[in-house]
PDB file of N, CA and C in Angstrom:
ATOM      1  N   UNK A   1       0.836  -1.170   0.000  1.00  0.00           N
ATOM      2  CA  UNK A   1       0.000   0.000   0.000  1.00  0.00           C
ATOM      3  C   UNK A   1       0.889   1.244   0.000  1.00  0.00           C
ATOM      4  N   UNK A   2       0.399   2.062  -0.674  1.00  0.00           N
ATOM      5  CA  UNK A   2       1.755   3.550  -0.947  1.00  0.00           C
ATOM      6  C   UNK A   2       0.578   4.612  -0.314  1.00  0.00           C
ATOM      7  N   UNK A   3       1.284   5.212   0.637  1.00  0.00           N
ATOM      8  CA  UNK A   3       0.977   6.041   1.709  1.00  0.00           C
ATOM      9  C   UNK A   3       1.008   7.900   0.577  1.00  0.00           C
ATOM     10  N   UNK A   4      -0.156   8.074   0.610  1.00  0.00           N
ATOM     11  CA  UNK A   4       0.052   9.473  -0.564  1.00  0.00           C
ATOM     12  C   UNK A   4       0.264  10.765   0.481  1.00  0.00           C
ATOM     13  N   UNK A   5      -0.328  10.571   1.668  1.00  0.00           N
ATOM     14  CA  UNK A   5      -0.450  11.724   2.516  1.00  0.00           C
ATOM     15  C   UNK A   5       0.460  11.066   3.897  1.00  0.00           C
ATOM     16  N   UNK A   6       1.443  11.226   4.116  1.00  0.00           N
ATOM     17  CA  UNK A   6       2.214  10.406   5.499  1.00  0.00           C
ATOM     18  C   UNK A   6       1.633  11.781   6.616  1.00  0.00           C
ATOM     19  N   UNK A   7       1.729  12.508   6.628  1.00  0.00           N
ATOM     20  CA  UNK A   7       1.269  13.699   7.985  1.00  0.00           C
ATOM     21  C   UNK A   7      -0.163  13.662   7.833  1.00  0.00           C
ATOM     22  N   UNK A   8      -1.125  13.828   6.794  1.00  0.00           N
ATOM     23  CA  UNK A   8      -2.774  12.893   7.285  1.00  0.00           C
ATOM     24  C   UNK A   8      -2.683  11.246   7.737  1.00  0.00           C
ATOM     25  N   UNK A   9      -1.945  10.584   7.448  1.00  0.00           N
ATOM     26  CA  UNK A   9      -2.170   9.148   7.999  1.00  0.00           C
ATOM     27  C   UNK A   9      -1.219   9.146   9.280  1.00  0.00           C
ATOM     28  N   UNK A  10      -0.698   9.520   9.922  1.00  0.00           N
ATOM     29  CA  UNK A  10       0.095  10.105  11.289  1.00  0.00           C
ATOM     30  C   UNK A  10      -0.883  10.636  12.097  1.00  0.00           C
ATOM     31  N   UNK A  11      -1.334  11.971  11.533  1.00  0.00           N
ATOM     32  CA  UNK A  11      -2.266  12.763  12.568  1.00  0.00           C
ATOM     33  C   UNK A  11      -3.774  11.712  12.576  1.00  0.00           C
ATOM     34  N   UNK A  12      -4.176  11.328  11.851  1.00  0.00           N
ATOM     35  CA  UNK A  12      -5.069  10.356  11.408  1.00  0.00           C
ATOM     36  C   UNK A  12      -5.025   9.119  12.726  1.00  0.00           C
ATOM     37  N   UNK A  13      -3.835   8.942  12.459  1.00  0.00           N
ATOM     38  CA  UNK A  13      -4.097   7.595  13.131  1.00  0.00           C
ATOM     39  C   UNK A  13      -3.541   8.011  14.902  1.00  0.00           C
ATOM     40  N   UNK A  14      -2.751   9.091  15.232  1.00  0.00           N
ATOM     41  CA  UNK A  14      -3.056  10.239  16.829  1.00  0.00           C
ATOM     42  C   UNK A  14      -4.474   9.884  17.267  1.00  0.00           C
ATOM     43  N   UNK A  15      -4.922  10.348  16.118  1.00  0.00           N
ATOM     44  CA  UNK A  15      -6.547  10.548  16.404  1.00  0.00           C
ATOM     45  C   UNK A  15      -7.539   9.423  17.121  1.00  0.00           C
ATOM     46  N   UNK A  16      -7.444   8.822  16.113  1.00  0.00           N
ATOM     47  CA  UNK A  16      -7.768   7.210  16.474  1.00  0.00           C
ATOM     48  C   UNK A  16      -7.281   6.224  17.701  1.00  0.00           C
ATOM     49  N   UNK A  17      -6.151   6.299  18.294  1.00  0.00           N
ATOM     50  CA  UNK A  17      -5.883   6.356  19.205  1.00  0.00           C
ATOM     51  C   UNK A  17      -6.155   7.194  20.371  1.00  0.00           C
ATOM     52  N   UNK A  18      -6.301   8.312  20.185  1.00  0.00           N
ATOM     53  CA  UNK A  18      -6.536   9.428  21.098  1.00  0.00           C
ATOM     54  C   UNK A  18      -8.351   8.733  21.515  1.00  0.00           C
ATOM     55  N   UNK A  19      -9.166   8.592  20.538  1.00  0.00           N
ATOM     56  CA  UNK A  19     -10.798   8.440  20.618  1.00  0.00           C
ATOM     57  C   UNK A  19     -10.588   7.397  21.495  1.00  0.00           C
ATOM     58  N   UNK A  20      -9.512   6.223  20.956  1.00  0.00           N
ATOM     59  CA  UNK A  20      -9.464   4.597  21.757  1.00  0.00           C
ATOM     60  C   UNK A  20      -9.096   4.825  23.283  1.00  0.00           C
ATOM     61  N   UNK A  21      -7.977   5.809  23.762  1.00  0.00           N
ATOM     62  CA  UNK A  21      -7.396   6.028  25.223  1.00  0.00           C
ATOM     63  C   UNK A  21      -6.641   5.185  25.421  1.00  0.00           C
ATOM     64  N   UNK A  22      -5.278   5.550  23.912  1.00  0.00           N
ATOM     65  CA  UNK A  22      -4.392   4.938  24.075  1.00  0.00           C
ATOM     66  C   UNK A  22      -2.944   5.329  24.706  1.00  0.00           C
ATOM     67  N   UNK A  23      -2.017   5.007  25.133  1.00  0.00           N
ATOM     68  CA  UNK A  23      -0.805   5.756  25.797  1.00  0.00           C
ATOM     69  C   UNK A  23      -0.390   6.362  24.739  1.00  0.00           C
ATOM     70  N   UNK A  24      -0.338   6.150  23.648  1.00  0.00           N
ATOM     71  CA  UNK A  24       0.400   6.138  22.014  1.00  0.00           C
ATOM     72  C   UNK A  24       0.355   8.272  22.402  1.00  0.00           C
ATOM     73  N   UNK A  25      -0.793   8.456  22.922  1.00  0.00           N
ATOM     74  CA  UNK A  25      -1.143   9.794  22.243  1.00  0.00           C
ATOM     75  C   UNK A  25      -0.502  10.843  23.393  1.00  0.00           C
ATOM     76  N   UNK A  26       0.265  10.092  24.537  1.00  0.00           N
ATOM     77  CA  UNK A  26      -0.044  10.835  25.884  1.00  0.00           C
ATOM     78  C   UNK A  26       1.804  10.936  25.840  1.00  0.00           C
ATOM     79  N   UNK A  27       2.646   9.928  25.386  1.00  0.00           N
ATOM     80  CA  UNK A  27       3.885  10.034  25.192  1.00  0.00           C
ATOM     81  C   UNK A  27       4.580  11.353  23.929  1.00  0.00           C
ATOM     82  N   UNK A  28       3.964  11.678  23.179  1.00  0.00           N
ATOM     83  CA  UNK A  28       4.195  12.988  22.259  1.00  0.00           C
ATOM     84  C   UNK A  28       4.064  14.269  23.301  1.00  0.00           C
ATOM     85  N   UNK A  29       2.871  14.161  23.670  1.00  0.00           N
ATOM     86  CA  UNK A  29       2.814  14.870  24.656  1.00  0.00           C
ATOM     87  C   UNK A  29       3.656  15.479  25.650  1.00  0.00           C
ATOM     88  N   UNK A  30       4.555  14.623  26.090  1.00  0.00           N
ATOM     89  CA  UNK A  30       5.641  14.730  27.295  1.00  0.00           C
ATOM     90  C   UNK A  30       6.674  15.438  26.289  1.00  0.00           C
ATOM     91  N   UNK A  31       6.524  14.990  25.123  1.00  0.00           N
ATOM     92  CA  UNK A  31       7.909  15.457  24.480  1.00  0.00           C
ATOM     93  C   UNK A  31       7.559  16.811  24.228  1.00  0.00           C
ATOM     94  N   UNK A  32       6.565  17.236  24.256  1.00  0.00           N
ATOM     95  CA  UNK A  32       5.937  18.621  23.488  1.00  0.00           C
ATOM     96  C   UNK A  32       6.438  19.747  24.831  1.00  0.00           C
ATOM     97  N   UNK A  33       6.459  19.200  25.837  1.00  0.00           N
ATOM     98  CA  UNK A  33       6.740  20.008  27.217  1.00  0.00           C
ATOM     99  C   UNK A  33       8.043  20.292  26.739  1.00  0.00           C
ATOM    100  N   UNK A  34       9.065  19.337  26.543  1.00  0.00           N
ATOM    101  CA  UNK A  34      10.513  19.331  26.695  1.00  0.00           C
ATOM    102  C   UNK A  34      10.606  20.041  25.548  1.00  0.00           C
ATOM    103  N   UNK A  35      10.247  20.538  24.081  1.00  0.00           N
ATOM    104  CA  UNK A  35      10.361  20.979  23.199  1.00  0.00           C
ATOM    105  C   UNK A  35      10.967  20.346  22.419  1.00  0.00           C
ATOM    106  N   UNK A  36      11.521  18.661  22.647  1.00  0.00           N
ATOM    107  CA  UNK A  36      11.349  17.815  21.434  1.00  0.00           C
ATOM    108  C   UNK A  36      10.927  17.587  20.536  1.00  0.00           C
ATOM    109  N   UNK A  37       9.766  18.169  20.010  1.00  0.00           N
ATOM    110  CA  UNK A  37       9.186  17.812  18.673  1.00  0.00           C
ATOM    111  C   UNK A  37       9.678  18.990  17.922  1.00  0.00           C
ATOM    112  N   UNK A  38      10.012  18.138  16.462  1.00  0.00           N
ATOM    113  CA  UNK A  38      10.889  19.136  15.569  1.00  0.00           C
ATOM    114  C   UNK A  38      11.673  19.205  15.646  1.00  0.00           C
ATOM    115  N   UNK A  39      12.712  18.215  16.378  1.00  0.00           N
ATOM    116  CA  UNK A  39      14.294  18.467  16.632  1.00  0.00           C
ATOM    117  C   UNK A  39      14.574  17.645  16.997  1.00  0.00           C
ATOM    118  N   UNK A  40      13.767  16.042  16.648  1.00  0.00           N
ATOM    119  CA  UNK A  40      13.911  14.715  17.317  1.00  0.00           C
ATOM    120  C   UNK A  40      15.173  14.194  17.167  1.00  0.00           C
ATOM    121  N   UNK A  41      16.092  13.880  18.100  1.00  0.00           N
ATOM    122  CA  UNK A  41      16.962  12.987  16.989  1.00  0.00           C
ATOM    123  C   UNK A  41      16.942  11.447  17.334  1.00  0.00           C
ATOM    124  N   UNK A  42      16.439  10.820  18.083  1.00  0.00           N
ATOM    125  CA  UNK A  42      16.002   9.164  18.999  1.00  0.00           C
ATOM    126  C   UNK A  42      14.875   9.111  19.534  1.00  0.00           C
ATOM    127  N   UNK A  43      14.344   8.158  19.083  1.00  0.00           N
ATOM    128  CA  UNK A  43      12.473   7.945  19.400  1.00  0.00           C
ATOM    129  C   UNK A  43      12.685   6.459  19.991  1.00  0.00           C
ATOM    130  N   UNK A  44      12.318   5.949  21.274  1.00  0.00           N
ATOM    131  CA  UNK A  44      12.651   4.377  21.122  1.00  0.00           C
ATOM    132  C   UNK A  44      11.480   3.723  22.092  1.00  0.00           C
ATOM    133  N   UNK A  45      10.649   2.735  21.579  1.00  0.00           N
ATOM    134  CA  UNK A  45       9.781   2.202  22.832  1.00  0.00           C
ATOM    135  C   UNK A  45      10.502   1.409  23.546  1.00  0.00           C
ATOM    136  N   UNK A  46      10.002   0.929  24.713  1.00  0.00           N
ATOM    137  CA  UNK A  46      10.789  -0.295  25.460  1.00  0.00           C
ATOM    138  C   UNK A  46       9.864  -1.520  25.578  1.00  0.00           C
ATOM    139  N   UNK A  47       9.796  -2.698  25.213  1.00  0.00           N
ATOM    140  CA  UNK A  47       9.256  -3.323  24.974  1.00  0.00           C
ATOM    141  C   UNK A  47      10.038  -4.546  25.339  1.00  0.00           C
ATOM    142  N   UNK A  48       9.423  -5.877  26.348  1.00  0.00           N
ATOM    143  CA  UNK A  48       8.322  -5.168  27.898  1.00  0.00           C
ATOM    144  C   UNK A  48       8.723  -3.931  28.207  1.00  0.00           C
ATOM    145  N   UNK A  49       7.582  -3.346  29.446  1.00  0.00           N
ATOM    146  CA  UNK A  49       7.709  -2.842  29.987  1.00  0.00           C
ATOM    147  C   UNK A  49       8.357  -2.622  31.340  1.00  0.00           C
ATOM    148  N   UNK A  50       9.212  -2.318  31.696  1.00  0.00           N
ATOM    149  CA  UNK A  50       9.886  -3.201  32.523  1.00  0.00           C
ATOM    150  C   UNK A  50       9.277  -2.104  34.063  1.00  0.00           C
ATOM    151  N   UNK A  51       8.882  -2.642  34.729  1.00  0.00           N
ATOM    152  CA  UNK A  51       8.904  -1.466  36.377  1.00  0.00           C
ATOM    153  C   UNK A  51      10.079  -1.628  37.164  1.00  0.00           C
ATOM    154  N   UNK A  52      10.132   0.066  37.131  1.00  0.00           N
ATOM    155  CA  UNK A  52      11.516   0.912  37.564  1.00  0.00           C
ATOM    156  C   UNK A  52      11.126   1.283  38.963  1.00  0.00           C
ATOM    157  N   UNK A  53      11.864   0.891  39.871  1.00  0.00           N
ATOM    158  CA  UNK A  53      11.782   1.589  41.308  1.00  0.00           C
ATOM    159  C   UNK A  53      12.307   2.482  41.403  1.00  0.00           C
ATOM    160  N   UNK A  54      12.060   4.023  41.980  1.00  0.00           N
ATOM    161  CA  UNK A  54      12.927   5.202  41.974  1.00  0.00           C
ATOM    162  C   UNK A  54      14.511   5.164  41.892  1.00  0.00           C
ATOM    163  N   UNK A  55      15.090   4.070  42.921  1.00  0.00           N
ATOM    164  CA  UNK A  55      16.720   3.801  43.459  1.00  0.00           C
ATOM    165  C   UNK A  55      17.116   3.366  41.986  1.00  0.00           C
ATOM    166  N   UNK A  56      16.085   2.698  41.313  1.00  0.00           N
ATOM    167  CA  UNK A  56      16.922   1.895  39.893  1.00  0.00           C
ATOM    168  C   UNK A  56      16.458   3.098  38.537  1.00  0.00           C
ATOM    169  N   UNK A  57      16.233   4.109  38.944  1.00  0.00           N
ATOM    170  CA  UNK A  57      15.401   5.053  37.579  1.00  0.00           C
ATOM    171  C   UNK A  57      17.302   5.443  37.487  1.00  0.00           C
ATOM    172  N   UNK A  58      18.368   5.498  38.261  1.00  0.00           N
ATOM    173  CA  UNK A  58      19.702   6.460  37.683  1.00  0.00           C
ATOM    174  C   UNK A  58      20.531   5.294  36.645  1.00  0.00           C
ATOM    175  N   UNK A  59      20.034   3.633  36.994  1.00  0.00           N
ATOM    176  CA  UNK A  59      20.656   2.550  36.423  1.00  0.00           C
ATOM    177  C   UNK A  59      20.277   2.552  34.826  1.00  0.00           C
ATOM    178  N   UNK A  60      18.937   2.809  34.700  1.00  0.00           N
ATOM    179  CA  UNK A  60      18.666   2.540  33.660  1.00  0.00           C
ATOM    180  C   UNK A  60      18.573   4.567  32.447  1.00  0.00           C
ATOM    181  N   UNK A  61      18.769   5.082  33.555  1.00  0.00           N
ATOM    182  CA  UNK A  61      19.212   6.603  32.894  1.00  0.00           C
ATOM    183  C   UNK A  61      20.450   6.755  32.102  1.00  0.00           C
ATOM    184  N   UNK A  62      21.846   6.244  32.611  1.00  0.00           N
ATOM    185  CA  UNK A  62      22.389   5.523  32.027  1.00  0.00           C
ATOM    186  C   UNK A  62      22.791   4.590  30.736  1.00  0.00           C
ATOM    187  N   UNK A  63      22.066   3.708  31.028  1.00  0.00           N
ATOM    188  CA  UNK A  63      21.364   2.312  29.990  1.00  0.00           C
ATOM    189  C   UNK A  63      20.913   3.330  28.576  1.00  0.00           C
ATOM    190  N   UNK A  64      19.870   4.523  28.693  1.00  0.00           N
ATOM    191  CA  UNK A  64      19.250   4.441  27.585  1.00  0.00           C
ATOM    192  C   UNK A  64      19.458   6.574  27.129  1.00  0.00           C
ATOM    193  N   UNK A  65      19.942   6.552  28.319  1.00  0.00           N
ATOM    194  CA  UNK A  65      20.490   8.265  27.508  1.00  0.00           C
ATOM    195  C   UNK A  65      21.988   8.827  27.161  1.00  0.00           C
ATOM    196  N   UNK A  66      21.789   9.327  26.359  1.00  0.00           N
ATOM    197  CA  UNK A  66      23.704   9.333  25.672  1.00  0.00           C
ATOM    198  C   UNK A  66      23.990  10.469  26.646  1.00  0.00           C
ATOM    199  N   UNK A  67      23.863  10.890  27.820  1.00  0.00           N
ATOM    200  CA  UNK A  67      24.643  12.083  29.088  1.00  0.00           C
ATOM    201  C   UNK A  67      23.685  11.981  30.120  1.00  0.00           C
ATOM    202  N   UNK A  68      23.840  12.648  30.774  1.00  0.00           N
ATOM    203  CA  UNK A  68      23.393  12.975  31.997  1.00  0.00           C
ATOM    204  C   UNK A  68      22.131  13.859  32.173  1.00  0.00           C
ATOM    205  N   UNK A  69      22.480  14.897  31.206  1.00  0.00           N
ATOM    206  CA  UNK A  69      21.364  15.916  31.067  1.00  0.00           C
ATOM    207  C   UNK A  69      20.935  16.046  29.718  1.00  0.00           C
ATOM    208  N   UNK A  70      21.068  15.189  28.947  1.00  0.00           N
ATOM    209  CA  UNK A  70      20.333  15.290  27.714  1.00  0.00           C
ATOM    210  C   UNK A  70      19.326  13.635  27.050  1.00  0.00           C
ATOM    211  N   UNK A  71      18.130  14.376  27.152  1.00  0.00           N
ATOM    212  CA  UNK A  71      17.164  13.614  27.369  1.00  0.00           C
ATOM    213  C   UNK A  71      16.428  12.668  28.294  1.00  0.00           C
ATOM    214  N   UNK A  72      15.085  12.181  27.408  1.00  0.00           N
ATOM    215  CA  UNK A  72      14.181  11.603  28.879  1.00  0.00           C
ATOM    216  C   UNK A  72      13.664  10.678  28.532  1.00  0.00           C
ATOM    217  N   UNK A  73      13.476   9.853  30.014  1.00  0.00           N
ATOM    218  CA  UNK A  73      13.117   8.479  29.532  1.00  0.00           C
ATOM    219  C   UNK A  73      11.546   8.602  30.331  1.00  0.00           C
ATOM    220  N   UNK A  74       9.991   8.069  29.448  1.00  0.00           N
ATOM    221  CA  UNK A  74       8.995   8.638  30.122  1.00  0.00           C
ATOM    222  C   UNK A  74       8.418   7.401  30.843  1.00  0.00           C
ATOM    223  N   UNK A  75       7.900   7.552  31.462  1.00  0.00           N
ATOM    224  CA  UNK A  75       7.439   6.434  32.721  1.00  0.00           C
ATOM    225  C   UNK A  75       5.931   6.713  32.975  1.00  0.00           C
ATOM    226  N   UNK A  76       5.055   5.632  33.400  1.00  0.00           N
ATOM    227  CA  UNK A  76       3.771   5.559  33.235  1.00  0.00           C
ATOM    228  C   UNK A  76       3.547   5.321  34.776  1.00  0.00           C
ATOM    229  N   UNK A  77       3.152   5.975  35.602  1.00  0.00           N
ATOM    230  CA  UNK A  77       3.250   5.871  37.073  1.00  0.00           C
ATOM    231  C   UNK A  77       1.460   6.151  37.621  1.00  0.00           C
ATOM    232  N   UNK A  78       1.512   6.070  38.552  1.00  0.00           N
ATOM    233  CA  UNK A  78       0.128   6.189  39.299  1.00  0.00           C
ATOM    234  C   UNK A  78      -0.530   7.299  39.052  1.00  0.00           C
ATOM    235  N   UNK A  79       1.109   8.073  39.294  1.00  0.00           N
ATOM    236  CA  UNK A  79       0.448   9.502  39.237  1.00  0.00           C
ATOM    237  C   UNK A  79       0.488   9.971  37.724  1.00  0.00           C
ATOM    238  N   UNK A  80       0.471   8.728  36.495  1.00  0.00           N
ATOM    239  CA  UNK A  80      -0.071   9.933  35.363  1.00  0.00           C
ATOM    240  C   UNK A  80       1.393   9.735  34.467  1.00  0.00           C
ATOM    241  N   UNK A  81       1.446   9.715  33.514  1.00  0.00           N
ATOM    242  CA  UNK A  81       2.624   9.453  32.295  1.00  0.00           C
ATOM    243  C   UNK A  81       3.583  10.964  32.353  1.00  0.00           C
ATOM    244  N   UNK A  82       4.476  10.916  32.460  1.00  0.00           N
ATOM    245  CA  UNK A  82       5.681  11.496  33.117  1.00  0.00           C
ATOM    246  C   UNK A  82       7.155  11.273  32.655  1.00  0.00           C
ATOM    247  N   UNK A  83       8.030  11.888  32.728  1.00  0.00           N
ATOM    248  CA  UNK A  83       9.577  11.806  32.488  1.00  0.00           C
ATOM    249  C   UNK A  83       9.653  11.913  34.107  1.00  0.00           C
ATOM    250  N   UNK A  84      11.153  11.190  33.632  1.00  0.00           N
ATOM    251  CA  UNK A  84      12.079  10.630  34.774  1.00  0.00           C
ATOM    252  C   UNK A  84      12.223  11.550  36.023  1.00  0.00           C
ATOM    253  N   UNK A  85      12.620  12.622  35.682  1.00  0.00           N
ATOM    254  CA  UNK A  85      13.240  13.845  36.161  1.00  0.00           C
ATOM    255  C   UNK A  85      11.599  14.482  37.043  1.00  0.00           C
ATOM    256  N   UNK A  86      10.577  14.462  36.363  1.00  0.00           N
ATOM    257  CA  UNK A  86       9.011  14.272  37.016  1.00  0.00           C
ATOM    258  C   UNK A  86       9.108  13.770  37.994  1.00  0.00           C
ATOM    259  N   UNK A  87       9.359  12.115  37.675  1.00  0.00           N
ATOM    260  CA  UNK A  87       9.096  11.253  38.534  1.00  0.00           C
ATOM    261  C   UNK A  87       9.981  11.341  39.871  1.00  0.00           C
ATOM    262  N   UNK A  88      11.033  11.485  39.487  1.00  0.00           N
ATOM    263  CA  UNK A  88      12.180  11.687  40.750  1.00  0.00           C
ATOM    264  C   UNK A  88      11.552  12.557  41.498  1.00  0.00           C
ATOM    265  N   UNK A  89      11.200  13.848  40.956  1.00  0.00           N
ATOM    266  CA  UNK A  89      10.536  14.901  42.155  1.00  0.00           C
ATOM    267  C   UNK A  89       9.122  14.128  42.593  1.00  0.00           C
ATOM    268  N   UNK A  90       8.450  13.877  42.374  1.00  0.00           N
ATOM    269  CA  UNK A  90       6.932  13.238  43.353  1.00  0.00           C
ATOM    270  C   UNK A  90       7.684  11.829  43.739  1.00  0.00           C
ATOM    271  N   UNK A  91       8.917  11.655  43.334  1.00  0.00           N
ATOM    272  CA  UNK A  91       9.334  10.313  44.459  1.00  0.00           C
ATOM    273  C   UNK A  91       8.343   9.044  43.995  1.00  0.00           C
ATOM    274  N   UNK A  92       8.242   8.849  43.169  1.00  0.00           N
ATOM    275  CA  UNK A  92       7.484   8.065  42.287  1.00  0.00           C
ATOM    276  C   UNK A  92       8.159   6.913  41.193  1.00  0.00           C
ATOM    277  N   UNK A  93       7.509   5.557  41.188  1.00  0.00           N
ATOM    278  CA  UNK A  93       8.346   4.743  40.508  1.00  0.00           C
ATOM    279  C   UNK A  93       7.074   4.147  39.216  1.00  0.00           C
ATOM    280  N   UNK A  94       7.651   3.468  38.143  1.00  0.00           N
ATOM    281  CA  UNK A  94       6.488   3.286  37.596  1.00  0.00           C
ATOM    282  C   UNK A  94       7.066   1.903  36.516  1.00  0.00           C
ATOM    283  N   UNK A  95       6.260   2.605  35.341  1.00  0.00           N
ATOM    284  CA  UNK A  95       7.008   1.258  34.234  1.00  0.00           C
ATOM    285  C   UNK A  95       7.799   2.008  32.763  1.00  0.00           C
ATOM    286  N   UNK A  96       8.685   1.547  32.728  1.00  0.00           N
ATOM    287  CA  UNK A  96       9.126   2.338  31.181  1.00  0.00           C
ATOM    288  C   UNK A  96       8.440   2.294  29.960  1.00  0.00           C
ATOM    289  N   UNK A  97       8.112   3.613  29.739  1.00  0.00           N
ATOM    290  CA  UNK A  97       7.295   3.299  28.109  1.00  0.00           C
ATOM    291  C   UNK A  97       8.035   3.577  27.114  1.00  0.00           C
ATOM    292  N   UNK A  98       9.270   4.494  27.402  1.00  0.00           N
ATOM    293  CA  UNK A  98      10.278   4.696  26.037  1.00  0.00           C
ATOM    294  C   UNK A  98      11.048   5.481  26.518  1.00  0.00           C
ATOM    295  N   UNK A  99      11.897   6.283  25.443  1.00  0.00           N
ATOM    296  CA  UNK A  99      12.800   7.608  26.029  1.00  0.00           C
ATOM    297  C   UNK A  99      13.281   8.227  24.338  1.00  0.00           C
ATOM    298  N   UNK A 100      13.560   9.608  24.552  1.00  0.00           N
ATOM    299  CA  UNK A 100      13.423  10.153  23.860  1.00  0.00           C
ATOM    300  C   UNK A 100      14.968  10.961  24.113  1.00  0.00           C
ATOM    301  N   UNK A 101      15.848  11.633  22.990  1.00  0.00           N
ATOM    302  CA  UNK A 101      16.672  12.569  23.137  1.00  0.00           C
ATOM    303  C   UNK A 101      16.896  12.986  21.639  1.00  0.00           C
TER     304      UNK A 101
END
């Protein structure tokens, strides 16, 4: 199938997800805070999901960001889909959904 419109079948399918109440739509989101979009350069899901206890969120910060202070890995916690650096402040542990830099 040859895709004629790729930014209508993208926003298209946001959408569709967004109606369903899927995470898909809530992870762009986080990046939109950080001012990631438009300047992406690494998009990555994690797949499982693995649950991160606060003490182990610096092990795997590490693991999946090229520095210290550049970029975020977002986490799906009680309190609500979030980056790391979020989560550390409400002291909060959750599950990895991806990370972004």
């Amino acid at each position: 199938m040859v895709r004629m419109n790729v930014l209508a079948d993208a926003l298209k399918s946001i959408n569709n997800a967004e109606m369903r109440g899927k995470l898909i739509v809530r992870f762009p989101t986080v990046m939109m805070k950080h001012g990631y979009i438009g300047r992406l350069n690494k998009c990555g899901m994690i797949s499982p999901r693995f649950d991160v206890q606060l003490k182990d969120l610096e092990k795997w910060q590490n693991n999946l960001l090229p520095s210290r202070q550049f970029g975020f890995i977002v986490l799906t916690t009680s309190a609500g889909i979030m980056d790391h650096e979020e989560a550390r402040r409400k002291h909060t542990g959750g599950k990895i959904l991806g990370f972004f830099f």
